[in-house]
C-alpha atoms as a PDB file:
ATOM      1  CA  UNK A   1      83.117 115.918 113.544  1.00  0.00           C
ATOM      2  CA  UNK A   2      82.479 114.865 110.289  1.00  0.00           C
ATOM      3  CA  UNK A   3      83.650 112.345 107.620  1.00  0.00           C
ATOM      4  CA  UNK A   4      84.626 112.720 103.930  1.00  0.00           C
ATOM      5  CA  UNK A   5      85.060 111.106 100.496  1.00  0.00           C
ATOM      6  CA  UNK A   6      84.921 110.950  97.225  1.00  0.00           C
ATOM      7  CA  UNK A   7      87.155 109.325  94.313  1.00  0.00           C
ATOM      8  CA  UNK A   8      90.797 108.398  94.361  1.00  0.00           C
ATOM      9  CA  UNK A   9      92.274 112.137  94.767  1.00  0.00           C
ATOM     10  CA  UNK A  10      89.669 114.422  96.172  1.00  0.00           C
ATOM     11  CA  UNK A  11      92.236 115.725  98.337  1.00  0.00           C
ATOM     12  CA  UNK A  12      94.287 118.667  96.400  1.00  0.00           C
ATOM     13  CA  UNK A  13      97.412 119.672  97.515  1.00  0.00           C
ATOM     14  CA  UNK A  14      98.422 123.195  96.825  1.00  0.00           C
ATOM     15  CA  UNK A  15     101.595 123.100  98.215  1.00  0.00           C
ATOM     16  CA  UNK A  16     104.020 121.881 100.173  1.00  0.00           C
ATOM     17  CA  UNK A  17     102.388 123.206 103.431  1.00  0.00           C
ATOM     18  CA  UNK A  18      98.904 123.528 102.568  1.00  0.00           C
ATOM     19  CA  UNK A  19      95.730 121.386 101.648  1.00  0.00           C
ATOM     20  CA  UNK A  20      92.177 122.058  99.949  1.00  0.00           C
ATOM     21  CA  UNK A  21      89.408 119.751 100.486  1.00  0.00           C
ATOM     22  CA  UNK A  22      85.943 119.816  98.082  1.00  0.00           C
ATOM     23  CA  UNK A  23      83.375 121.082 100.903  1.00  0.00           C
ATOM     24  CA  UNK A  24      80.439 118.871  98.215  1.00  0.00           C
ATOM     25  CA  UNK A  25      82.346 115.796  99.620  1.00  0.00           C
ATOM     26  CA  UNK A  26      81.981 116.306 103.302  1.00  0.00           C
ATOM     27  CA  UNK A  27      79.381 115.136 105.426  1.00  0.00           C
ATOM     28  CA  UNK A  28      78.461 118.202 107.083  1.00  0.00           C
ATOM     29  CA  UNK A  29      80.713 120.783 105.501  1.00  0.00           C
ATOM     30  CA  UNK A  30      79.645 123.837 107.616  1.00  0.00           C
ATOM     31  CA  UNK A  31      81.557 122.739 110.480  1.00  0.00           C
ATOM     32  CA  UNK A  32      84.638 124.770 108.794  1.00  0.00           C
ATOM     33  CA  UNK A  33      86.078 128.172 110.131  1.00  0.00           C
ATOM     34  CA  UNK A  34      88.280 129.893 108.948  1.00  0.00           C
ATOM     35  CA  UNK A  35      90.694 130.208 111.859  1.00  0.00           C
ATOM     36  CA  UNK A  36      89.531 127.132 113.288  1.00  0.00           C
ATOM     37  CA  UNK A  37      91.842 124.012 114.527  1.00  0.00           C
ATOM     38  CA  UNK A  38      91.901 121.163 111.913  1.00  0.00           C
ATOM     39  CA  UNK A  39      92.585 116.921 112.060  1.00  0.00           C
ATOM     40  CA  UNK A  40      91.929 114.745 110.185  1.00  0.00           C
ATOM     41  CA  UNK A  41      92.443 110.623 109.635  1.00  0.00           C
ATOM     42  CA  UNK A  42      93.060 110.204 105.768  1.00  0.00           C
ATOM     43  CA  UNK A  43      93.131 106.198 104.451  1.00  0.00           C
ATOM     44  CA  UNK A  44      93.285 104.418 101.615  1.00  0.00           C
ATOM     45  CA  UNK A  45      91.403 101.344 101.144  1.00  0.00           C
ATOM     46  CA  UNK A  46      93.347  98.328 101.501  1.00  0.00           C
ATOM     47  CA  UNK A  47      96.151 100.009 103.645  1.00  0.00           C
ATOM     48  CA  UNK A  48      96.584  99.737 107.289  1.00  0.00           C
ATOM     49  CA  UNK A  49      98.897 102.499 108.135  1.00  0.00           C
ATOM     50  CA  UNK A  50      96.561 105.720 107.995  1.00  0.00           C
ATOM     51  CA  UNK A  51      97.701 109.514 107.419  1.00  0.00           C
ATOM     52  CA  UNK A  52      97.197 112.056 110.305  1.00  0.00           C
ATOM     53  CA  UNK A  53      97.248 115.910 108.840  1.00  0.00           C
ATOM     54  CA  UNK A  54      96.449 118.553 111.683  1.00  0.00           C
ATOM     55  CA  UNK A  55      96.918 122.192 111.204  1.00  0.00           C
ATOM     56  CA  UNK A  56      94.248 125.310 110.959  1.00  0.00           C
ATOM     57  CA  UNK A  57      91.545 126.060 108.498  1.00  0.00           C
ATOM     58  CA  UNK A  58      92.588 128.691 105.987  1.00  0.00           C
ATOM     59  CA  UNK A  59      90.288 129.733 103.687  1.00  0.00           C
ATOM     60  CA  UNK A  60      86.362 128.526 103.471  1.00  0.00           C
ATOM     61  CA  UNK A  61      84.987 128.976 100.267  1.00  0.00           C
ATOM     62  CA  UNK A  62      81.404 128.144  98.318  1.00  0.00           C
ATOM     63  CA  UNK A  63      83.554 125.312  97.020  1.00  0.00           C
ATOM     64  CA  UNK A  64      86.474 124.406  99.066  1.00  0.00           C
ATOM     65  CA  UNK A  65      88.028 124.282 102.236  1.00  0.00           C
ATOM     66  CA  UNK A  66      91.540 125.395 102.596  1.00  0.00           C
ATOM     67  CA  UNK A  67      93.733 124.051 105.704  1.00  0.00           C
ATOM     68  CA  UNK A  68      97.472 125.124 107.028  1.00  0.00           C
ATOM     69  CA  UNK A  69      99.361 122.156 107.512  1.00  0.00           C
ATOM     70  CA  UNK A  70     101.233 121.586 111.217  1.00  0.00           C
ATOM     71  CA  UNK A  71     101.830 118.139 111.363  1.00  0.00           C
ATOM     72  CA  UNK A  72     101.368 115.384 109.023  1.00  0.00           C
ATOM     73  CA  UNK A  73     102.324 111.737 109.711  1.00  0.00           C
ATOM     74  CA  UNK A  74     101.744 107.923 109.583  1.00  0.00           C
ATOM     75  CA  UNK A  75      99.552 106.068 112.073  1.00  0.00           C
ATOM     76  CA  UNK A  76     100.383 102.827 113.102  1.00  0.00           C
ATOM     77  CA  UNK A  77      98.702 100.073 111.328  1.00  0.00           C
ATOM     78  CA  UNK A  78      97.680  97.988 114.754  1.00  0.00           C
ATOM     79  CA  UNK A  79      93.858  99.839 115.259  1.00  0.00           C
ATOM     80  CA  UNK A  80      92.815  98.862 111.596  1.00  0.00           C
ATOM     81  CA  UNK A  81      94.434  95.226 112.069  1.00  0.00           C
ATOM     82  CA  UNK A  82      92.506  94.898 115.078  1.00  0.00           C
ATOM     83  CA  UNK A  83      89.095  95.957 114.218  1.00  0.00           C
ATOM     84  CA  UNK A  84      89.395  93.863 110.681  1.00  0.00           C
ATOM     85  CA  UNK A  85      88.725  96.839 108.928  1.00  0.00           C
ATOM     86  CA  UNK A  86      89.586  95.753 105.721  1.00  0.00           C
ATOM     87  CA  UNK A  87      87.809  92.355 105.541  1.00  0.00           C
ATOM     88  CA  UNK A  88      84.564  93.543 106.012  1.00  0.00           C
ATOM     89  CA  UNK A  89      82.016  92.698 103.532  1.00  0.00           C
ATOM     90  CA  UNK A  90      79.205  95.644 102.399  1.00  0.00           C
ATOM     91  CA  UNK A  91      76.157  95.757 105.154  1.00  0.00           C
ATOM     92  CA  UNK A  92      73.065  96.675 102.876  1.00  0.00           C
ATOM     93  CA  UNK A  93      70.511  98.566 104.711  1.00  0.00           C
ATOM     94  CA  UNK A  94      70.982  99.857 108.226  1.00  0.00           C
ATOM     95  CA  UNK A  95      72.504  98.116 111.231  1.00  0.00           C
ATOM     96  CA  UNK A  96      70.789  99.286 113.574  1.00  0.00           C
ATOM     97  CA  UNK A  97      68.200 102.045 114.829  1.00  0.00           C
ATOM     98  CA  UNK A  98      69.783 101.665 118.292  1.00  0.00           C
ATOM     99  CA  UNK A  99      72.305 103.383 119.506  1.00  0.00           C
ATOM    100  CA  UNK A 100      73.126 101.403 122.373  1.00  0.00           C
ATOM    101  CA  UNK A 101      73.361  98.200 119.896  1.00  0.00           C
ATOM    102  CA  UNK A 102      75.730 100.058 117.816  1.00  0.00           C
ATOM    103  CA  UNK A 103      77.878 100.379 120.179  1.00  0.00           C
ATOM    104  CA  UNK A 104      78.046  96.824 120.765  1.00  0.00           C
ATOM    105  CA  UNK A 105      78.643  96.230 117.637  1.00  0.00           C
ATOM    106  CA  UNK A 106      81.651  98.862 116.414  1.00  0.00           C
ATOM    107  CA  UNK A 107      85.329  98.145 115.510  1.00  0.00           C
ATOM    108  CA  UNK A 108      86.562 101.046 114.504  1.00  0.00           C
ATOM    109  CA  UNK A 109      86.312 104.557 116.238  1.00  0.00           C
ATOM    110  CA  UNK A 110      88.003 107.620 115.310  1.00  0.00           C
ATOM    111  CA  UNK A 111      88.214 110.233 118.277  1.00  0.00           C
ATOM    112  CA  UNK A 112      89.285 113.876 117.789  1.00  0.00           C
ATOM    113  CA  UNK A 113      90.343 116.319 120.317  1.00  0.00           C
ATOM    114  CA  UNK A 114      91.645 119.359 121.240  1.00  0.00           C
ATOM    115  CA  UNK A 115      93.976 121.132 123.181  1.00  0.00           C
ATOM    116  CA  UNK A 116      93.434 124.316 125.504  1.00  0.00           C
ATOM    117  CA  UNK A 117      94.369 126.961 122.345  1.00  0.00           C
ATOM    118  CA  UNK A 118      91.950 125.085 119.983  1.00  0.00           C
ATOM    119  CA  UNK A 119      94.761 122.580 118.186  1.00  0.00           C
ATOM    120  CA  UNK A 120      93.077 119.392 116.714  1.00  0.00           C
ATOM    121  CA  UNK A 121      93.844 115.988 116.573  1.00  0.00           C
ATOM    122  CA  UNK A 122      91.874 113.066 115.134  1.00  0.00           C
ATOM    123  CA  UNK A 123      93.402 109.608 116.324  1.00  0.00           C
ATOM    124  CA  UNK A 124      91.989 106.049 115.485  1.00  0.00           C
ATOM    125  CA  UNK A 125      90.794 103.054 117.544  1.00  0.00           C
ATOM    126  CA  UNK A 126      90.287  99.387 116.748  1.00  0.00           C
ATOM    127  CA  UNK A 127      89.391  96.342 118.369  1.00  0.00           C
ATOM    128  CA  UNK A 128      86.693  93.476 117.963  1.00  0.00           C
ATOM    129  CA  UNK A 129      83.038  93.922 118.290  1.00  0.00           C
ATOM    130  CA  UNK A 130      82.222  94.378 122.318  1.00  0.00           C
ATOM    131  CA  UNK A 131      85.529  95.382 123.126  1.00  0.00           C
ATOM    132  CA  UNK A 132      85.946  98.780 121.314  1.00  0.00           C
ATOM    133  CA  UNK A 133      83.324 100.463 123.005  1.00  0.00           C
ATOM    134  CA  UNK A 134      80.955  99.918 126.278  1.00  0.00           C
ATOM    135  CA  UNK A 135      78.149 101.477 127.787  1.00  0.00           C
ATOM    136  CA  UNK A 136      78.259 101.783 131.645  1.00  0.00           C
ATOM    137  CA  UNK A 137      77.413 103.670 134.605  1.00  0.00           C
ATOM    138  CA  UNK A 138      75.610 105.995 132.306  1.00  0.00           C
ATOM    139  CA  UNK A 139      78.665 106.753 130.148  1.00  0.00           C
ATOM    140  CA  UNK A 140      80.588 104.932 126.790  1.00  0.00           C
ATOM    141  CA  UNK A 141      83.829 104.162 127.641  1.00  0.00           C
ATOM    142  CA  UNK A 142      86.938 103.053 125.676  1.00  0.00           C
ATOM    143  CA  UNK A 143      90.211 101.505 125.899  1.00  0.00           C
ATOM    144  CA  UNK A 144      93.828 102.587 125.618  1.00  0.00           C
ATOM    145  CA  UNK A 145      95.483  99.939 123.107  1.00  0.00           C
ATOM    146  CA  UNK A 146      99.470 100.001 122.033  1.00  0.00           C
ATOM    147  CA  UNK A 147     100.000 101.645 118.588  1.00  0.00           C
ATOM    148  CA  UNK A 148     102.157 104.610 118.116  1.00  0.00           C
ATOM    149  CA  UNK A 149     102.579 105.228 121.541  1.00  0.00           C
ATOM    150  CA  UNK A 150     101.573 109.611 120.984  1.00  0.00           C
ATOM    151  CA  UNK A 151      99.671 110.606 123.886  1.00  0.00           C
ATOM    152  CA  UNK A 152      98.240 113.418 122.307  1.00  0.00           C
ATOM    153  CA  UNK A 153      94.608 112.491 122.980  1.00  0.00           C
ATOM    154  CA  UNK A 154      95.362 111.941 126.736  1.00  0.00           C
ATOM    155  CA  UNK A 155      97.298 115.225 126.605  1.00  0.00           C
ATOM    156  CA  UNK A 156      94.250 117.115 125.233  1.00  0.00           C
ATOM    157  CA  UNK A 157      91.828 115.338 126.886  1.00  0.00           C
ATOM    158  CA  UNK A 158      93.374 116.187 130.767  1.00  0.00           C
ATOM    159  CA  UNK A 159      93.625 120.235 129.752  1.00  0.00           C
ATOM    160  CA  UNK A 160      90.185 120.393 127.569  1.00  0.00           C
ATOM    161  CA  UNK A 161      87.957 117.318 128.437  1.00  0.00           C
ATOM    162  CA  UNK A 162      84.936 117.905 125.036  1.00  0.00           C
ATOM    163  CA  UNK A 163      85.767 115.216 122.602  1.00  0.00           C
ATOM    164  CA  UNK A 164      83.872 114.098 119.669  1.00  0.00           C
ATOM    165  CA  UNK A 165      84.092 110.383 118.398  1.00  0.00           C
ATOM    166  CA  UNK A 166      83.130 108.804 115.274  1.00  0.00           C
ATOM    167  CA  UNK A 167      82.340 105.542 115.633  1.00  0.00           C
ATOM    168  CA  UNK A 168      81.953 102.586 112.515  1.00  0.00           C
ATOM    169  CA  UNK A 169      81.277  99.473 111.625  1.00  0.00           C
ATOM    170  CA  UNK A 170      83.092  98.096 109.018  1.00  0.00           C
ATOM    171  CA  UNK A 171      81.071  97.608 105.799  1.00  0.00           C
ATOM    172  CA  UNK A 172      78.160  99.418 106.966  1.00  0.00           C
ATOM    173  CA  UNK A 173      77.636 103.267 105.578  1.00  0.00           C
ATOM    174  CA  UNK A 174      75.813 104.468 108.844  1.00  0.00           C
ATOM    175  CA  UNK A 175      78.348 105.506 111.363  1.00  0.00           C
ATOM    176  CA  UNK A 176      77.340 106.844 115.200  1.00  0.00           C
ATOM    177  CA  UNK A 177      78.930 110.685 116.328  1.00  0.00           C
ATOM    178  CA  UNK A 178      79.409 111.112 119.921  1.00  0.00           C
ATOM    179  CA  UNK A 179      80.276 113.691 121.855  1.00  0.00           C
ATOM    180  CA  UNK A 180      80.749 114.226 125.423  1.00  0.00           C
ATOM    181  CA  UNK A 181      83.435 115.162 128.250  1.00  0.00           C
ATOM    182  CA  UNK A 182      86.099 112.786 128.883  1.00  0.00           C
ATOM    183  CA  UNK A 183      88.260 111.593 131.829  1.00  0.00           C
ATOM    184  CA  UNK A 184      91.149 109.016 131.837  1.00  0.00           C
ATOM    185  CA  UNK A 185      90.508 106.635 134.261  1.00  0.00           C
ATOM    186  CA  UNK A 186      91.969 103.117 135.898  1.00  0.00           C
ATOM    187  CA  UNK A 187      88.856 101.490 136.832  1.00  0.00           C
ATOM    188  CA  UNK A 188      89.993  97.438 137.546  1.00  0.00           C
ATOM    189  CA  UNK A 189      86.418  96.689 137.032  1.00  0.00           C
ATOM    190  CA  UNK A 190      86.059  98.658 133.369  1.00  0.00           C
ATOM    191  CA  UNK A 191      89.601  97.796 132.436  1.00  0.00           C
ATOM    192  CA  UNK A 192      88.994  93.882 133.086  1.00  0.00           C
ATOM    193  CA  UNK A 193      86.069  94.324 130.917  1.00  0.00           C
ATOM    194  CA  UNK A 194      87.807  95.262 127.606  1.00  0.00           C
ATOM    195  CA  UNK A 195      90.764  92.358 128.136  1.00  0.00           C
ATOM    196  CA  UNK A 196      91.168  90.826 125.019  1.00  0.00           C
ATOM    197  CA  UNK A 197      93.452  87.354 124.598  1.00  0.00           C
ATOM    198  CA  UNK A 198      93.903  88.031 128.658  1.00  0.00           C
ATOM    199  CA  UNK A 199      95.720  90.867 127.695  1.00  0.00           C
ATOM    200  CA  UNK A 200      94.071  94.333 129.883  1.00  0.00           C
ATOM    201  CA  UNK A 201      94.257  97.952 128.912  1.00  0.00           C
ATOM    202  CA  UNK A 202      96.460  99.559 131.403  1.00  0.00           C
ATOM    203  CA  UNK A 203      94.147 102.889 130.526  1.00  0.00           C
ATOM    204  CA  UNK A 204      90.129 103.639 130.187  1.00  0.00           C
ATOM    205  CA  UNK A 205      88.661 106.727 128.926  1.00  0.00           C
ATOM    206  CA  UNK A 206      85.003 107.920 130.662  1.00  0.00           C
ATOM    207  CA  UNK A 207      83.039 109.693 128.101  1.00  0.00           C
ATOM    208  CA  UNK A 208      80.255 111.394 129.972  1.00  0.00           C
ATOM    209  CA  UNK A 209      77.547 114.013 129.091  1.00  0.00           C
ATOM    210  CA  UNK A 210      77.162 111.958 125.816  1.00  0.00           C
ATOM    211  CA  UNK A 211      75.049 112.402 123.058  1.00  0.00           C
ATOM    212  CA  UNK A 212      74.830 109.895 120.243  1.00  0.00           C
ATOM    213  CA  UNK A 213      73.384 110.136 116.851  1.00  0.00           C
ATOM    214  CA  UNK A 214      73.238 107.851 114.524  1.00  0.00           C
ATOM    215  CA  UNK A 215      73.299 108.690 110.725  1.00  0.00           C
ATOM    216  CA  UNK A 216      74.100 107.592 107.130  1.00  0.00           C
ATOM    217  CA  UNK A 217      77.649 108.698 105.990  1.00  0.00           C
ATOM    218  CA  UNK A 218      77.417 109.892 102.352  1.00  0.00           C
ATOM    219  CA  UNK A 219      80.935 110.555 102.041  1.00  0.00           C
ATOM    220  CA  UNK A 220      81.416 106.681 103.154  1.00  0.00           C
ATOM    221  CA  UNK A 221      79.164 105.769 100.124  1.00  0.00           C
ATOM    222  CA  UNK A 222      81.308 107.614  98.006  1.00  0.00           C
ATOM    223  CA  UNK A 223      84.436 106.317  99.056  1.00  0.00           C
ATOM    224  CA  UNK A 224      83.250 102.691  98.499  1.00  0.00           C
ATOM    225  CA  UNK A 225      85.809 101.228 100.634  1.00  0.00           C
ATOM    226  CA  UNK A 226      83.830  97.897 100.756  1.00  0.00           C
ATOM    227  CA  UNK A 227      84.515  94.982  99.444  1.00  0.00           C
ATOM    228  CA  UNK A 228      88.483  96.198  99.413  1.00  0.00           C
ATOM    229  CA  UNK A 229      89.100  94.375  96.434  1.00  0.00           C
ATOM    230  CA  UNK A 230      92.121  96.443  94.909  1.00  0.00           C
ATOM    231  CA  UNK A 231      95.328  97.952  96.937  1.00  0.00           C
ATOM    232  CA  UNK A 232      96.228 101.113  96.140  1.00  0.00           C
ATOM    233  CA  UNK A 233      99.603 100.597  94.178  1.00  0.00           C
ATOM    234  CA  UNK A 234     103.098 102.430  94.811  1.00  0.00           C
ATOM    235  CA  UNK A 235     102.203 103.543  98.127  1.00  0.00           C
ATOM    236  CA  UNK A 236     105.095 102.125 100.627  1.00  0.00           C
ATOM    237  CA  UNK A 237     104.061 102.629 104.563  1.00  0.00           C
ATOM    238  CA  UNK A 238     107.398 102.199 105.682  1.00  0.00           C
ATOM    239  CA  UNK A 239     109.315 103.884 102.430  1.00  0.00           C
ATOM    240  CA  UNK A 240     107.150 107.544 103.211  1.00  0.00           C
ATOM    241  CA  UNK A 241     107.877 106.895 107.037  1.00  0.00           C
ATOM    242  CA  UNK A 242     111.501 106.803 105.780  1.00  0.00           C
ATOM    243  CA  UNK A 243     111.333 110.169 103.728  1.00  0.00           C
ATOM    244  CA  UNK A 244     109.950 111.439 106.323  1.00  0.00           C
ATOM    245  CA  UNK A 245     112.511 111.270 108.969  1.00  0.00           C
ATOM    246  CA  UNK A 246     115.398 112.671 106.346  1.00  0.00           C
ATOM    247  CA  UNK A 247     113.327 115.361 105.782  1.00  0.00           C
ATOM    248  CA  UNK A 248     112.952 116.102 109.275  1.00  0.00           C
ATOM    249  CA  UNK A 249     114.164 119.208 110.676  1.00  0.00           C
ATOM    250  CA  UNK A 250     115.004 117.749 114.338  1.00  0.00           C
ATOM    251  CA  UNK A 251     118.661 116.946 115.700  1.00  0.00           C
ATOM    252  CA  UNK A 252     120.105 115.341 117.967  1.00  0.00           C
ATOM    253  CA  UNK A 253     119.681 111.402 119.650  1.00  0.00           C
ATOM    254  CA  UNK A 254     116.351 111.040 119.084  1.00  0.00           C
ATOM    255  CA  UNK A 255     116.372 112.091 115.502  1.00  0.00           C
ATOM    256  CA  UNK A 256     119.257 109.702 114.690  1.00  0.00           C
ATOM    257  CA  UNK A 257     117.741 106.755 116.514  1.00  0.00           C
ATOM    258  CA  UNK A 258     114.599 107.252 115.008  1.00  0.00           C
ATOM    259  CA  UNK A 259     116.697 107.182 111.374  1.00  0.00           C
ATOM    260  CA  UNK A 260     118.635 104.232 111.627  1.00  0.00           C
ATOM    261  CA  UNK A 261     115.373 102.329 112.825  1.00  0.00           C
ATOM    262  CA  UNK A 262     114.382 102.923 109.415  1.00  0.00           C
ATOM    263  CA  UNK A 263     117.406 101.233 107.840  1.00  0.00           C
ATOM    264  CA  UNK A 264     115.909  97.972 108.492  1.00  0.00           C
ATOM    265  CA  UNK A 265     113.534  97.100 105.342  1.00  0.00           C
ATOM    266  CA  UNK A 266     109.995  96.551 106.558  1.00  0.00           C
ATOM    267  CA  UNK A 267     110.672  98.066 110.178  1.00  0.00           C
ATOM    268  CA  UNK A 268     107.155  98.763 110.101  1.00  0.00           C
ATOM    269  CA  UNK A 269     105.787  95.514 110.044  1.00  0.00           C
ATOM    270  CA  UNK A 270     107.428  93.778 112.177  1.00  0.00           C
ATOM    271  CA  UNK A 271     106.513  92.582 114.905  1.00  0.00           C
ATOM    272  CA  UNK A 272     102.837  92.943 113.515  1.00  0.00           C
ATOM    273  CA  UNK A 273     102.796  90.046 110.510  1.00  0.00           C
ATOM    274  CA  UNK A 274     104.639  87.999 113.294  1.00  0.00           C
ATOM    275  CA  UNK A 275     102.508  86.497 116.128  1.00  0.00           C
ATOM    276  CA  UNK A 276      99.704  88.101 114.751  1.00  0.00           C
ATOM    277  CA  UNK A 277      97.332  88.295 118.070  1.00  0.00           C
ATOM    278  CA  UNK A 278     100.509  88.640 120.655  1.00  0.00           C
ATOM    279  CA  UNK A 279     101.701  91.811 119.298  1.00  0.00           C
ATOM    280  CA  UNK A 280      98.623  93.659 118.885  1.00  0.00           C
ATOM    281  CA  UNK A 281      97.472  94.114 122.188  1.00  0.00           C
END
């Protein structure tokens, strides 16, 4: 797993099913294969809502990679509202030589998995300091939170258990990679320890086997997402969720539920900019 960025449009799209990426602005650009499953979590600073793209590497070039688009869609805006991802101030220096205090400390955690025939999927996770992440019974463990209500991670995870985690905390360019084998789990004990405004995860995930290492993010430092000082202007969450569904190729009730749900302006938001703390957890 590895992050990337650059400036506003390092991301080239060559057309309407395919994607090239700069392999200079990736952290560690040799983990593209040609042939090999590809997510990624794309964001924009000052934006909540985040872009999932999945598909299959293409092409791997001296200078580019090229990926196969699958699936591309919005994320739910709840894991960056709850991890305060956007407030942060910049963190010079490191946070921490210790991994087990950066765990501690994280808000933000993006976790990518894949299924049984290699298929990728990068989702994120937010959530205060101490409650995002734990270290017990010699394993890290995490919590399920409501967002967009996919379950492709827990799908993955039960038929092909490696997963690889990126974990961050906001304003800080050093983020911490994990890896390990994962397994869902309903421990009261756990679960009672990640309640947050007496609210309890229904759902823990084990990670076990881990291995954590910490490092500075380059393509975070190029990004310069701290201090968040500008909003990216006409970008619409809720107007490209819209497009999206009319250009959808699926019938039937589902499809026509999901489009008159976006009829109602700022669908989106609501229920998140109201009661604040009640609706995201």
């Amino acid at each position: 797993m590895t992050a990337g960025g650059g400036e506003t449009g390092f991301l080239r799209v060559t057309d309407p099913q395919s994607i090239q990426l700069p392999r200079s602005l990736l952290d560690d650009p040799g983990l593209a294969r040609e042939g090999q499953g590809f997510g990624s979590l794309f964001l924009v600073p000052g934006i909540d809502e985040t872009l999932r793209i999945n598909g299959r590497v293409s092409s791997v070039s001296d200078g580019h990679i090229g990926v196969a688009v699958a699936e591309c869609y919005l994320h739910c805006a709840k894991a960056f509202m709850r991890s305060g991802f956007w407030s942060a101030t910049p963190i010079d220096g490191n946070v921490t030589a210790d991994a087990a205090a950066f765990v501690a400390q994280s808000r933000f955690m993006a976790l990518a998995t894949i299924d049984k025939d290699g298929r990728a999927d990068v989702s994120p996770k937010g959530d205060p300091a101490g409650a995002l992440l734990k270290a017990h019974q010699e394993a890290v463990w995490y919590p399920d939170r409501p967002g967009n209500r996919r379950v492709d991670s827990f799908r993955n995870i039960l038929t092909q258990p490696r997963i690889a985690a990126m974990a961050v905390i906001p304003g800080s360019l050093d983020v911490m990679l994990v890896t390990g084998v994962a397994s869902v789990s309903t421990d009261e004990t756990v679960r009672a320890s990640f309640a947050v405004n007496e609210k309890t995860p229904k759902l823990v995930t084990r990670i076990e086997q881990t291995e954590c290492i910490l490092r500075r993010s380059e393509a975070l430092s190029r990004a310069r997402l701290w201090p968040a000082v500008q909003t990216a202007t006409g970008l619409e969450p809720a107007e490209i969720f819209k497009a999206h569904i009319k250009l959808s190729r699926v019938r039937g009730a589902e499809a026509a539920l999901a489009r008159a749900s976006v009829s109602i302006p700022g669908m989106m938001r609501k229920g998140l900019d109201h009661d604040y703390e009640k609706n995201l957890y």
